[in-house]
Every structure is written in C-alpha cells, then in structure tokens.
C-alpha atoms as a PDB file:
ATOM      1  CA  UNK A   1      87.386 -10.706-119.082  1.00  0.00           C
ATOM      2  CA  UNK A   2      84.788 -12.595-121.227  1.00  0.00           C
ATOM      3  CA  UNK A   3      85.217 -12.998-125.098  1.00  0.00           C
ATOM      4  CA  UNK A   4      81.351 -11.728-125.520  1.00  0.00           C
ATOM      5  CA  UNK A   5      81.816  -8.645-123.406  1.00  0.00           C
ATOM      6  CA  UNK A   6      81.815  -5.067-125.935  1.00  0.00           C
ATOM      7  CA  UNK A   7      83.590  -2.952-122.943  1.00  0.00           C
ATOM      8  CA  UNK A   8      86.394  -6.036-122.994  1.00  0.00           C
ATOM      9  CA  UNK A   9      87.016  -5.022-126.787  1.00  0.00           C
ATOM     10  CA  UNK A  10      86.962  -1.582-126.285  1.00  0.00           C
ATOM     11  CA  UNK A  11      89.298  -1.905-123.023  1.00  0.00           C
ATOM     12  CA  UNK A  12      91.754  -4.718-125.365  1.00  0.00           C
ATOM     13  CA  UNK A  13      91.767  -1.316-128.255  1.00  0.00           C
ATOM     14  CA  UNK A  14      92.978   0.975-125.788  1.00  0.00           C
ATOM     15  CA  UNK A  15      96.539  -1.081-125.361  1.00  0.00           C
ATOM     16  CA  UNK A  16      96.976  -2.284-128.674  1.00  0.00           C
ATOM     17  CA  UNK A  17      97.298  -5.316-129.856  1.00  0.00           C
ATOM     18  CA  UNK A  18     101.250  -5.879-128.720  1.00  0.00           C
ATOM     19  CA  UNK A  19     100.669  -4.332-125.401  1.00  0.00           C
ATOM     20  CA  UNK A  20      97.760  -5.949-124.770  1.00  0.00           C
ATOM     21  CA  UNK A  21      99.383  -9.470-124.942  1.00  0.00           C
ATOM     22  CA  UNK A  22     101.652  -8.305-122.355  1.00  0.00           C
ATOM     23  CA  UNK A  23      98.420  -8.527-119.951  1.00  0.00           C
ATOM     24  CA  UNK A  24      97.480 -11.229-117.661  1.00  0.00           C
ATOM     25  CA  UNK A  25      94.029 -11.762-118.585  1.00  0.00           C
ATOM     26  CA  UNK A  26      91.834 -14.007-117.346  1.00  0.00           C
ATOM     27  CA  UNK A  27      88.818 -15.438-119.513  1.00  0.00           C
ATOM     28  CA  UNK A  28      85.745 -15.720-117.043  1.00  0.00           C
ATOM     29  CA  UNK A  29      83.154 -17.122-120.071  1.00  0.00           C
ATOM     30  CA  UNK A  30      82.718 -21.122-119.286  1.00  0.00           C
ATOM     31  CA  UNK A  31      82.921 -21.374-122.797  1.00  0.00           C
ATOM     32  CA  UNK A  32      85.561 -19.341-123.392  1.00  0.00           C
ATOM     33  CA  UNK A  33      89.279 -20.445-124.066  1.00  0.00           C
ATOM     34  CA  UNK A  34      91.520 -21.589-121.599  1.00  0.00           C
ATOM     35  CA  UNK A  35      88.469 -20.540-119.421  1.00  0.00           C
ATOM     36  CA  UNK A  36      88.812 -19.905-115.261  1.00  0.00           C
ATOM     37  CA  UNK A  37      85.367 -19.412-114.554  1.00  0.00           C
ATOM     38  CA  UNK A  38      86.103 -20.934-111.254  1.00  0.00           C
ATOM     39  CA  UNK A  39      88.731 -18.699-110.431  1.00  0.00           C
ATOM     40  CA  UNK A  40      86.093 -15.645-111.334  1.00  0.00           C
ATOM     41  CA  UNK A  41      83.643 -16.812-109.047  1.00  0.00           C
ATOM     42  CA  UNK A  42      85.823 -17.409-106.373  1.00  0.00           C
ATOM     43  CA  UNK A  43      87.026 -13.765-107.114  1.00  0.00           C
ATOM     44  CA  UNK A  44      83.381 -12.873-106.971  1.00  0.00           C
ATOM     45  CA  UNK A  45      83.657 -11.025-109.976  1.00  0.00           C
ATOM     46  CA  UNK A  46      80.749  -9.476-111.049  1.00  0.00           C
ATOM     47  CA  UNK A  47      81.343  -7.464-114.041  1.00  0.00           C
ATOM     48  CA  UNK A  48      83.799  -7.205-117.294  1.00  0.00           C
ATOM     49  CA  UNK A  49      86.259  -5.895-117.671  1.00  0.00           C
ATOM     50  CA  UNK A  50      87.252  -6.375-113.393  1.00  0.00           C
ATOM     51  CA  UNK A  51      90.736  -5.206-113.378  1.00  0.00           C
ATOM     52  CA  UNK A  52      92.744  -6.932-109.672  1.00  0.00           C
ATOM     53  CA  UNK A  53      95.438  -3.770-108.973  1.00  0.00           C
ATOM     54  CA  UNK A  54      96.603  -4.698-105.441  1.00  0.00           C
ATOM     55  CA  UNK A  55      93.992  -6.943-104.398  1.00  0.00           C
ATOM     56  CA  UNK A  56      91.254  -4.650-105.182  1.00  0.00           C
ATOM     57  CA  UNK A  57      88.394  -5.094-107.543  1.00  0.00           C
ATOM     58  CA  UNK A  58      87.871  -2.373-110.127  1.00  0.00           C
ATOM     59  CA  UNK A  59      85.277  -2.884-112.721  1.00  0.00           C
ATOM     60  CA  UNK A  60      85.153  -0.916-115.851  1.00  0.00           C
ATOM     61  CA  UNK A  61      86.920   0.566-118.703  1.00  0.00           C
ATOM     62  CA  UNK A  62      89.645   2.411-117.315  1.00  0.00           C
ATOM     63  CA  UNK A  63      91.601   4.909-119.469  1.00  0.00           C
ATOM     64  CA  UNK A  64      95.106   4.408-119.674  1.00  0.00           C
ATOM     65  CA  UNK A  65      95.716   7.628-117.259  1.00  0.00           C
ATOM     66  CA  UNK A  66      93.612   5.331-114.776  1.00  0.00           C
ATOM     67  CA  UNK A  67      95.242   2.318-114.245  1.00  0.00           C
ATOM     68  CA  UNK A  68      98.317   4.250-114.112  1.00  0.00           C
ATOM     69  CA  UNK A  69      97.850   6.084-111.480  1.00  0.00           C
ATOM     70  CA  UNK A  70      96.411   2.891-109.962  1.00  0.00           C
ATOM     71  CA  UNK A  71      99.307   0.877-110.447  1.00  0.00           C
ATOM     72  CA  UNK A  72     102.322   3.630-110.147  1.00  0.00           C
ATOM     73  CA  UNK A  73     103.286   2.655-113.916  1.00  0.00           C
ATOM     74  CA  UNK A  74     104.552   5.666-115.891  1.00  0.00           C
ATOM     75  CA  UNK A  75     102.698   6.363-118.680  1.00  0.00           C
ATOM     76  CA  UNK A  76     104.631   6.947-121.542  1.00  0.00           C
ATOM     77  CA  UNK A  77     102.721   8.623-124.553  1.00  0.00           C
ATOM     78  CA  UNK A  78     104.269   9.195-127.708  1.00  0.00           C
END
C-alpha cells in the first residue's frame, strides 16, 4: 500500500475501519510511516494496492467475494 494511492482508500473502505486493522499492510511510500519501501522493491511490486495471497502478486481492488475465494476465508455478510 502507499498512503497517496485513491484505490488504497477505496480498498481500506471496503473492510471497515475495525477489520481493516486486522490487515497486515505494508506501507511502500519512502515517506510514508513505518515505511518498507525496501521490502516493496524487493517484492517487485509494481502497483497499489498488491495484495501477497500465497506467494502470488495480485494488484488491484479486489471485492471482498475476491480475496475470499483467493484465500479460502468464508465470507460472512450480514
């Protein structure tokens, strides 16, 4: 993630607040807080928001349905 980057927002709106802080995010701006810009590049990300879901890159907004079925979590809507 990168504190400047719109599609970060929008992907941080889609958990909620609570759920969201339950995430292990990773700021990639080198001005950013707590910043691990080296840990980006040596991830070769290239675009925000990356999510890592078993090693693999996926780069995007992903709906909730999405990384779901990406990650075998059971998406409980109420």
């Amino acid at each position: 993630s990168a504190y400047w980057c719109p599609n970060c927002l929008i992907q941080s709106e889609l958990f909620g607040k609570q759920a969201y802080n339950e995430l292990n995010v990773v700021e990639c701006a080198r001005d950013g807080i707590n910043s691990r810009t080296k840990l980006c590049i040596d991830k070769k990300i290239k675009g925000f928001p990356t999510w890592e879901i078993s090693g693999e890159l996926f780069i995007g907004v992903l709906s909730l349905k999405e990384l779901s079925e990406l990650t075998g979590y059971k998406l409980r809507i109420k």
